[in-house]
C-alpha atoms as a PDB file:
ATOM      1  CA  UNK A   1     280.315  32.862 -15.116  1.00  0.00           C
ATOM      2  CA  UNK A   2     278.218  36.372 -15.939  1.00  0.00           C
ATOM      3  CA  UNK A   3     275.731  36.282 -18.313  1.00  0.00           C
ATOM      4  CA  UNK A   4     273.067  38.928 -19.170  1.00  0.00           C
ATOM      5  CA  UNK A   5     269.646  37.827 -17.568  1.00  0.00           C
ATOM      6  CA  UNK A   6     266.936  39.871 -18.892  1.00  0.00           C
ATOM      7  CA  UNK A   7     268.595  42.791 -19.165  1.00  0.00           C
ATOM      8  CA  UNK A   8     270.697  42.344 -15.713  1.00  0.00           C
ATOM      9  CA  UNK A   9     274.263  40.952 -15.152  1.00  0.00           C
ATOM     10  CA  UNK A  10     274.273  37.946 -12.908  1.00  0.00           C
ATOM     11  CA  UNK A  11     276.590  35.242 -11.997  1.00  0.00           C
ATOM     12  CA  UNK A  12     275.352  31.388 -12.190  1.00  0.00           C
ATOM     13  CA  UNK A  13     277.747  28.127 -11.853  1.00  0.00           C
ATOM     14  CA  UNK A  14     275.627  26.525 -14.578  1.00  0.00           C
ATOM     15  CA  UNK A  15     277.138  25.573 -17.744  1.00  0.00           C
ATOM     16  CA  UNK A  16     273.630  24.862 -19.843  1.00  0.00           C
ATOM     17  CA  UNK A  17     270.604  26.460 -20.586  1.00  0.00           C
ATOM     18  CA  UNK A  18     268.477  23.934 -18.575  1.00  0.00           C
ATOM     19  CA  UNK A  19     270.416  23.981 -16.022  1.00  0.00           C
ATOM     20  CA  UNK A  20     270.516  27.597 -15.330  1.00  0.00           C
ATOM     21  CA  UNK A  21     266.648  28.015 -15.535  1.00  0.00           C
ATOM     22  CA  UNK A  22     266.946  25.459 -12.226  1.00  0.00           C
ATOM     23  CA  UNK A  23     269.614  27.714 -10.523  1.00  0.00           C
ATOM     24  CA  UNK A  24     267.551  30.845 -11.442  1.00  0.00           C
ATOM     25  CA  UNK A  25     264.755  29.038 -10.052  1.00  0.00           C
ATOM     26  CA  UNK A  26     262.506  28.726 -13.220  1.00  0.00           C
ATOM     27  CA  UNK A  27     262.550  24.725 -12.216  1.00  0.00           C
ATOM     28  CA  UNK A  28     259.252  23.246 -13.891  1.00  0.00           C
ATOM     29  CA  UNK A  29     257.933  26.667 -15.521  1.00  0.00           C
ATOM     30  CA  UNK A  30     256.817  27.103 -18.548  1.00  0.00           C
ATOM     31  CA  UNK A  31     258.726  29.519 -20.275  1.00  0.00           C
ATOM     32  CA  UNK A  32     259.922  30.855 -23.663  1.00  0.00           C
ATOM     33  CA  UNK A  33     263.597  30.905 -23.962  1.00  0.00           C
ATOM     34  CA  UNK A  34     266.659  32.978 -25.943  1.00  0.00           C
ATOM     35  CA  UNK A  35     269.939  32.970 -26.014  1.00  0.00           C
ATOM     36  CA  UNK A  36     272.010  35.777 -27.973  1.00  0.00           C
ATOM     37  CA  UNK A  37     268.398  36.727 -29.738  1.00  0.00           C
ATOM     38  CA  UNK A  38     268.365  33.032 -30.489  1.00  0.00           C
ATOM     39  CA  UNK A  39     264.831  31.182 -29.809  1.00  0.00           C
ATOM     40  CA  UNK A  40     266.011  27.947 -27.868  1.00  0.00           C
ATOM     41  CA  UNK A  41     262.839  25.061 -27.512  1.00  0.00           C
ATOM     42  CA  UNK A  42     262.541  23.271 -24.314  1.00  0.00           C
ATOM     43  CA  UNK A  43     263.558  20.148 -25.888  1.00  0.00           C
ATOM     44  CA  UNK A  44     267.751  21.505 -27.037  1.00  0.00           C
ATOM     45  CA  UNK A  45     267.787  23.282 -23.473  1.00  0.00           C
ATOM     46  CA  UNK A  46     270.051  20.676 -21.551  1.00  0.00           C
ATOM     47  CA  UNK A  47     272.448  20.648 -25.068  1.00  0.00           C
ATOM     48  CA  UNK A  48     272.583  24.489 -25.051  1.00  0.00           C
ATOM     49  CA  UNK A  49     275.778  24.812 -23.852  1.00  0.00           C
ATOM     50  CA  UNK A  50     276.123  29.028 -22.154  1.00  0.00           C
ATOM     51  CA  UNK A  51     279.292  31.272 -22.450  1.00  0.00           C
ATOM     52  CA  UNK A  52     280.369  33.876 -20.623  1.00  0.00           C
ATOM     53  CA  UNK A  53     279.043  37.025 -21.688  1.00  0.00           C
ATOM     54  CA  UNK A  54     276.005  35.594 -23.436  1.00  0.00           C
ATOM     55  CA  UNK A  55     272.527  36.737 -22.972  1.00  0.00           C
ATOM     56  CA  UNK A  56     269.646  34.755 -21.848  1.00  0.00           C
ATOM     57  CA  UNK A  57     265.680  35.843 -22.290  1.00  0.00           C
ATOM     58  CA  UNK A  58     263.163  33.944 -20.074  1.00  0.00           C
ATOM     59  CA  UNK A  59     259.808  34.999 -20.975  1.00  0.00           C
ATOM     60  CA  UNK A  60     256.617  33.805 -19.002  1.00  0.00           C
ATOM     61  CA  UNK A  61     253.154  33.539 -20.155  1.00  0.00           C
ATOM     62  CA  UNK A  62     250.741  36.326 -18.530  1.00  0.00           C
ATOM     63  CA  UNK A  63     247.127  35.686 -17.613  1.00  0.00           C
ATOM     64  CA  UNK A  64     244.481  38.658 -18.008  1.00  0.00           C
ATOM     65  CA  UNK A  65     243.580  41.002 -20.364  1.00  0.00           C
END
């Protein structure tokens, strides 16, 4: 299906949040996660089911200042 990445179309096989962040190779990475400008904790990512058409946001934390 195509979803929105961050910002950019792409095409995944996965069918849930948790598993997409594996296909997209986020794996074991912390990271903050959104779909349709919806805040989704790591905990409800393998129940959040993804659509076609939806948008995903994968932030990571930066080091530095």
């Amino acid at each position: 299906m195509k979803i929105t990445v961050n910002g950019t179309q792409t095409e995944i096989a996965a069918t849930t949040l948790a598993a997409a962040l594996e296909e997209l190779g986020y794996g074991e990475a912390r990271v903050a996660t959104a779909v349709n400008e919806s805040f989704v904790p790591a905990a409800a990512r393998p129940g959040q089911a993804l659509a076609h058409g939806d948008r995903l946001e994968i932030l990571a934390p930066k080091q530095g200042g």
